[in-house]
C-alpha atoms as a PDB file:
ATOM      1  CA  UNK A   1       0.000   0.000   0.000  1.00  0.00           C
ATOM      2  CA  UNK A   2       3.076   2.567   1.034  1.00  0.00           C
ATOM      3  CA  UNK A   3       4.712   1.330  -1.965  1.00  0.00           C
ATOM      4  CA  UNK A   4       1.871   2.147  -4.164  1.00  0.00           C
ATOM      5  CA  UNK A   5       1.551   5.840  -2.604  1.00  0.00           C
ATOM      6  CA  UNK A   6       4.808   6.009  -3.684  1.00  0.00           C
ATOM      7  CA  UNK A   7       5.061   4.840  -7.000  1.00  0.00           C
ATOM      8  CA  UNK A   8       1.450   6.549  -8.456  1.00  0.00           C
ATOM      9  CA  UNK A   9       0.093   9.504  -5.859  1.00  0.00           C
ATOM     10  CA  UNK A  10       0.524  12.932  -6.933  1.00  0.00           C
ATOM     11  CA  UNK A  11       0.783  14.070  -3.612  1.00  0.00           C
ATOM     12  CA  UNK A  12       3.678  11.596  -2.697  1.00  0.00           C
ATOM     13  CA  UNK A  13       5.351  13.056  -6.101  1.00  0.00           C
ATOM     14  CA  UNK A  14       5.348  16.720  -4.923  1.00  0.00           C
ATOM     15  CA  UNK A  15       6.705  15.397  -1.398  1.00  0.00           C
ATOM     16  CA  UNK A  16       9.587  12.995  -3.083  1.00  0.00           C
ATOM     17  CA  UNK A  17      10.265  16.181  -5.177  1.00  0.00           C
ATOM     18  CA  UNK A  18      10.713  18.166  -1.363  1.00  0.00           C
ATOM     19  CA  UNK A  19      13.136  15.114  -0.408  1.00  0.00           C
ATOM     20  CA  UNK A  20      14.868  15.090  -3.887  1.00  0.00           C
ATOM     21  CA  UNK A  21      16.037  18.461  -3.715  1.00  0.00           C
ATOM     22  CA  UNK A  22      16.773  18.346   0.388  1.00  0.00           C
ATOM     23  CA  UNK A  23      19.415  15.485  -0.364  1.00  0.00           C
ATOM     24  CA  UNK A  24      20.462  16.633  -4.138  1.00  0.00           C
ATOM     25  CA  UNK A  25      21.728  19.839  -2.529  1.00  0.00           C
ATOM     26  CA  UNK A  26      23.823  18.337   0.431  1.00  0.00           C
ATOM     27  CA  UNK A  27      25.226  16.348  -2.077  1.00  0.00           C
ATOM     28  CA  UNK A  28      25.745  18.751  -4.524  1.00  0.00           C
ATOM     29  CA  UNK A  29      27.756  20.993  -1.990  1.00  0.00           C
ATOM     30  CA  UNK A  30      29.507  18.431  -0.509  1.00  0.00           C
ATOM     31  CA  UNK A  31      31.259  17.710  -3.742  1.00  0.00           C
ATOM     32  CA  UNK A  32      31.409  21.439  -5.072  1.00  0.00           C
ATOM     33  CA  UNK A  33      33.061  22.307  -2.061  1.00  0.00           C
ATOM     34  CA  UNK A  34      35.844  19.417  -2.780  1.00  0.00           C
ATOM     35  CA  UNK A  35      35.680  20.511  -6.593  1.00  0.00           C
ATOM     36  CA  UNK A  36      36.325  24.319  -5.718  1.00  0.00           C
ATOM     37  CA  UNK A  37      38.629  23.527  -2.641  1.00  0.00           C
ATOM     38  CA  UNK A  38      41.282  21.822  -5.231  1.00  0.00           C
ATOM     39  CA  UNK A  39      42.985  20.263  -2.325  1.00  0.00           C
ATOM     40  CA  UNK A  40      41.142  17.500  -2.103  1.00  0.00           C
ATOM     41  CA  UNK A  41      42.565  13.717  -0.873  1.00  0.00           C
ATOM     42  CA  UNK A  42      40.654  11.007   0.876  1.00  0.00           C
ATOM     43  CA  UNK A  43      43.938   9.544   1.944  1.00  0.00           C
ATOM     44  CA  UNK A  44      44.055  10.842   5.010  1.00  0.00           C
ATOM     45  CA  UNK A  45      40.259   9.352   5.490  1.00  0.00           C
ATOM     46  CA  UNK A  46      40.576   5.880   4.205  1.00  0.00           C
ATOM     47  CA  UNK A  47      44.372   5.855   6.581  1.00  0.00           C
ATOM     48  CA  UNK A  48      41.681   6.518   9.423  1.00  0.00           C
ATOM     49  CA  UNK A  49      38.783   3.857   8.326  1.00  0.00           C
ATOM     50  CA  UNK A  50      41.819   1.457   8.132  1.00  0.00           C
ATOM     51  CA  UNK A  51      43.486   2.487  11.391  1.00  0.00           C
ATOM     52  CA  UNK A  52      39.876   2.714  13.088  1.00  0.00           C
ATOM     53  CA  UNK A  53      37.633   0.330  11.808  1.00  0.00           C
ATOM     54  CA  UNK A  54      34.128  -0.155  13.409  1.00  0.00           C
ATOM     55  CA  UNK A  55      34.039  -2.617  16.602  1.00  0.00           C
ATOM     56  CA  UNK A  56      31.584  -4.416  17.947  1.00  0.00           C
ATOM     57  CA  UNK A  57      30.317  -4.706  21.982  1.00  0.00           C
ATOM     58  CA  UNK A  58      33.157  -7.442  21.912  1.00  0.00           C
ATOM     59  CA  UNK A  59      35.796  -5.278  20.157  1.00  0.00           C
ATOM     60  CA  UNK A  60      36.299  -7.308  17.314  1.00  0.00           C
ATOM     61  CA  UNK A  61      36.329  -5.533  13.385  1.00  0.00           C
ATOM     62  CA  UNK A  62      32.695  -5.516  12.167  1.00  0.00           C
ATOM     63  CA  UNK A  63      33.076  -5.335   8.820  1.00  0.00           C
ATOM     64  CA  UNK A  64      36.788  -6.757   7.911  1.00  0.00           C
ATOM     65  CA  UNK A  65      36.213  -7.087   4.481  1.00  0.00           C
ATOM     66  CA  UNK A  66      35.473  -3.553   3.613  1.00  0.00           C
ATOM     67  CA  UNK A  67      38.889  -2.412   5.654  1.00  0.00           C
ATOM     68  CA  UNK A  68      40.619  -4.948   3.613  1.00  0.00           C
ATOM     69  CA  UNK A  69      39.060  -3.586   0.615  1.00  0.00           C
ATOM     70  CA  UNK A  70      40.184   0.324   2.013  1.00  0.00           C
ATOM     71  CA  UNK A  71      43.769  -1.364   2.686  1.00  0.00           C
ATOM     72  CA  UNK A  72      44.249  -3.730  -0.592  1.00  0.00           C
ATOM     73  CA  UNK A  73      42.131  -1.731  -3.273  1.00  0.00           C
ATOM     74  CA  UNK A  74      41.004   2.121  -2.297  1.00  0.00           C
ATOM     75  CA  UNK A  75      44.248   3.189  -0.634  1.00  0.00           C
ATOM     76  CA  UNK A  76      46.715   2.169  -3.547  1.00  0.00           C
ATOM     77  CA  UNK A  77      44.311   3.479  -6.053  1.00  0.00           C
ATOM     78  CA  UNK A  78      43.996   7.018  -4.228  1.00  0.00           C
ATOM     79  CA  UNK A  79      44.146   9.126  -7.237  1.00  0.00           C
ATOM     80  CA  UNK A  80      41.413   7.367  -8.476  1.00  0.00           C
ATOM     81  CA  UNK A  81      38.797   7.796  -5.540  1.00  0.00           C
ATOM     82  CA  UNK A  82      39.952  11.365  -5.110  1.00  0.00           C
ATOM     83  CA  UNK A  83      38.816  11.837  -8.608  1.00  0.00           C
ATOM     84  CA  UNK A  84      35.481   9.706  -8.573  1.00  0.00           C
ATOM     85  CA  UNK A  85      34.341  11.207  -4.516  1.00  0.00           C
ATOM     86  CA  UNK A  86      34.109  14.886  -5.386  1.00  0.00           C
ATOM     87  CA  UNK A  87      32.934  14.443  -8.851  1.00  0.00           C
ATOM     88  CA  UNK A  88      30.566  11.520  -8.080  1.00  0.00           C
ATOM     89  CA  UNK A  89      28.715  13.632  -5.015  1.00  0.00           C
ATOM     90  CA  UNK A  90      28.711  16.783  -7.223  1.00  0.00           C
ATOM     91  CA  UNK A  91      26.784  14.789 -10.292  1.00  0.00           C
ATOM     92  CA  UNK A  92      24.788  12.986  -7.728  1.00  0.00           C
ATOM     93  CA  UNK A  93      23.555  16.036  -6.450  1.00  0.00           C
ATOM     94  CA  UNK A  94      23.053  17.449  -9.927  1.00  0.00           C
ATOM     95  CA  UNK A  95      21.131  14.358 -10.915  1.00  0.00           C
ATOM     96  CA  UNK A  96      18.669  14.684  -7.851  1.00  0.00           C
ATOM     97  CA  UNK A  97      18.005  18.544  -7.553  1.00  0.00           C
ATOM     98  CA  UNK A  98      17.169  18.569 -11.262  1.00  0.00           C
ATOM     99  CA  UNK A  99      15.352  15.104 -10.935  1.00  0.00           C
ATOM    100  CA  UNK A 100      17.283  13.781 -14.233  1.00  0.00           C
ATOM    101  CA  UNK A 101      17.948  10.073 -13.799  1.00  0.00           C
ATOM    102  CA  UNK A 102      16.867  10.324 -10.312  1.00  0.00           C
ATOM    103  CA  UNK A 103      16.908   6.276  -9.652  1.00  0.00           C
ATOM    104  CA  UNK A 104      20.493   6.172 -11.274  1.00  0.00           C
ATOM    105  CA  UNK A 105      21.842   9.260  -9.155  1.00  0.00           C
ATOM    106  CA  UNK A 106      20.071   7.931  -5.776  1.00  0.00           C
ATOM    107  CA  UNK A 107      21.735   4.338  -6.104  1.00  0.00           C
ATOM    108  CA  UNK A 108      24.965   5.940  -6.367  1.00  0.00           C
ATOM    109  CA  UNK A 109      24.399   7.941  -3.630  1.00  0.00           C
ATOM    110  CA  UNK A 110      23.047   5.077  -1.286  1.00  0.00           C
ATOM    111  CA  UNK A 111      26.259   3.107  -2.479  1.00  0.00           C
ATOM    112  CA  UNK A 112      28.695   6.264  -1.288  1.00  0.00           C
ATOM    113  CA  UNK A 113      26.406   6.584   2.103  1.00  0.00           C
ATOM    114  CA  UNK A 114      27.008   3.064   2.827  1.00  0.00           C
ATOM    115  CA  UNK A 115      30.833   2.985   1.966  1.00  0.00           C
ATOM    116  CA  UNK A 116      31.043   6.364   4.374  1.00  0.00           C
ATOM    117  CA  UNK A 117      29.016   4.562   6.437  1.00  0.00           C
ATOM    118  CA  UNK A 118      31.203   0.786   6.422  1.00  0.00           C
ATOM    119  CA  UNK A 119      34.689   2.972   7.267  1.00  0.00           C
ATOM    120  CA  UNK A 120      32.541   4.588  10.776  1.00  0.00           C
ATOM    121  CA  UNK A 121      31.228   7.723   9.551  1.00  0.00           C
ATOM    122  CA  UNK A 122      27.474   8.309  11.029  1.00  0.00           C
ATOM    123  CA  UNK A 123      27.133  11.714  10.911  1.00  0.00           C
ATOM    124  CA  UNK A 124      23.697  11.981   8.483  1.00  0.00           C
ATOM    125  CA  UNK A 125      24.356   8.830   6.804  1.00  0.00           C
ATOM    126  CA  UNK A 126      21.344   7.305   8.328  1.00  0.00           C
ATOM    127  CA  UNK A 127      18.959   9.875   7.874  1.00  0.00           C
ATOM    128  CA  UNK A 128      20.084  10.384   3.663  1.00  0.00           C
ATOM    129  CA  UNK A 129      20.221   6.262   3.891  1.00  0.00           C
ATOM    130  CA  UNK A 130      16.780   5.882   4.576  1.00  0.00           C
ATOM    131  CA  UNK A 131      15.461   9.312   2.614  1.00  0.00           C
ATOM    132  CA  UNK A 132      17.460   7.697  -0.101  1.00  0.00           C
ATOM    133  CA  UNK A 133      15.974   4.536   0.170  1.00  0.00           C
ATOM    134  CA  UNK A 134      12.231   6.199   0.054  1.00  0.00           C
ATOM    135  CA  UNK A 135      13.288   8.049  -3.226  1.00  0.00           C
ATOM    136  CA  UNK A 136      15.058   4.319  -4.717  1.00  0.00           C
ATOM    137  CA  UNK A 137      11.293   2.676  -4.319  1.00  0.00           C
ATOM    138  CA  UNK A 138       9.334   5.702  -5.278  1.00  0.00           C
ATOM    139  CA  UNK A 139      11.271   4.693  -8.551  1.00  0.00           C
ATOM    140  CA  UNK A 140       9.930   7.425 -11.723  1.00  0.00           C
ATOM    141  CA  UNK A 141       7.661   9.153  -9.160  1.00  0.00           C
ATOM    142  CA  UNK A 142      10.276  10.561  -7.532  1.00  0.00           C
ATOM    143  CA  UNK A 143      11.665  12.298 -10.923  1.00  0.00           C
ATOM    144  CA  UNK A 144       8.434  13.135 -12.324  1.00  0.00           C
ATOM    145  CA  UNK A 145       8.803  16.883 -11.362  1.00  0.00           C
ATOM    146  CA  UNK A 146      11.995  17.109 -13.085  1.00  0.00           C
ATOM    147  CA  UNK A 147      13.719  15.775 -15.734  1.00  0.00           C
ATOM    148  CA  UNK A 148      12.749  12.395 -15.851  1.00  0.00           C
ATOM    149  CA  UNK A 149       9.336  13.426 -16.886  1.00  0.00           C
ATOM    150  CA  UNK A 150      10.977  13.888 -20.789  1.00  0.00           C
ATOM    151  CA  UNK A 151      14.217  11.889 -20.149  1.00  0.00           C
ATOM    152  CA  UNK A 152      12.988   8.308 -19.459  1.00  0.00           C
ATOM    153  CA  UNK A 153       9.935   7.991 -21.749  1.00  0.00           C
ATOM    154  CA  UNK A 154      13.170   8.912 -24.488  1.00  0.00           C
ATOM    155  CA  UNK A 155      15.193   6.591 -22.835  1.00  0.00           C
ATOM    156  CA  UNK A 156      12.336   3.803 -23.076  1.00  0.00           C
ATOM    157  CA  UNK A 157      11.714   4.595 -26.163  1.00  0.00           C
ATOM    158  CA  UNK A 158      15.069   4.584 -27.462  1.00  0.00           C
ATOM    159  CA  UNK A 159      16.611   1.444 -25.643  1.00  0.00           C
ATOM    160  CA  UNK A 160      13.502  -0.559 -24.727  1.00  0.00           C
ATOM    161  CA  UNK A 161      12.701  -3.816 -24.452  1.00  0.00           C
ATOM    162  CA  UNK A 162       9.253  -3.932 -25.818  1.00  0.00           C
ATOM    163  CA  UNK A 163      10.700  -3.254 -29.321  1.00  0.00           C
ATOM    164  CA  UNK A 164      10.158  -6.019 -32.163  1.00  0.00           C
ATOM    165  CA  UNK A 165      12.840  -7.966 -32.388  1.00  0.00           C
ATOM    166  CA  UNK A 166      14.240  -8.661 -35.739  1.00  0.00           C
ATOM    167  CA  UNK A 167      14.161 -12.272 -37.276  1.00  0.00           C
ATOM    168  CA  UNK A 168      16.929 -13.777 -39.225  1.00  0.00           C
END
């Protein structure tokens, strides 16, 4: 029933728009501010994640496979994730606040709020994580004041499955 509010009710889509634009913009000045900033490196972060990881009530590493990943993959590949962070929360936030691709750009931003999340960063990671998640099922609703009201009926159009298929 929730999930049908959110998928079909115009009412939902003016509040999803409300929540689109709330989260586009904190992402969008998150990574404008590392764009403009020019200085930015997550090395120092990722040396921290690693050094700190999150413990469990028995002190043990929670989640030992995403420090390994920070240690084996993320770390030696630096210059890589200080390129894809700032640009990747700037086009995130771009992709919400004008409500183009809005599924595509709200995955991506999930998948950075959990990997913030994995290395011990709460901050507002819970709150976008589940505002994210209500924009993820709202699916097209949540874009339909925006971009998405022109861009994926082209998309569908262009790429769909639904087209004849040719015989040999």
């Amino acid at each position: 029933m929730f999930n049908k509010f959110l998928r079909e009710s115009n009412v939902a889509t003016v509040i999803l728009t409300v929540i689109r634009l709330y989260l586009g913009y904190a992402w969008f000045t998150a990574g404008l501010g590392k764009l403009q900033s020019g200085a930015f490196d997550a090395s120092g972060f990722l040396k921290g994640a690693i050094a700190n990881p999150v413990k469990g009530p028995d002190g043990n590493m929670v989640y030992g496979w995403y420090v390994n990943f920070l240690e084996s993959f993320a770390l030696p590949n630096i210059d890589v994730f200080n390129f894809i962070v700032p640009w990747g929360e700037t086009l995130i936030g771009l992709g919400l606040i004008l409500g183009c691709l809005t599924t595509a750009a709200m995955f991506f931003g999930l998948v950075m709020n959990f990997s913030f999340f994995l290395a011990g960063t709460v901050s507002h990671n819970p709150t976008d994580i589940f505002l994210g998640f209500i924009i993820l099922t709202a699916g097209y609703n949540a874009g339909r004041i925006g971009l998405d009201r022109w861009v994926v009926p082209f998309l569908r159009k262009t790429f769909g499955t639904n087209k004849a298929k040719a015989t040999v």
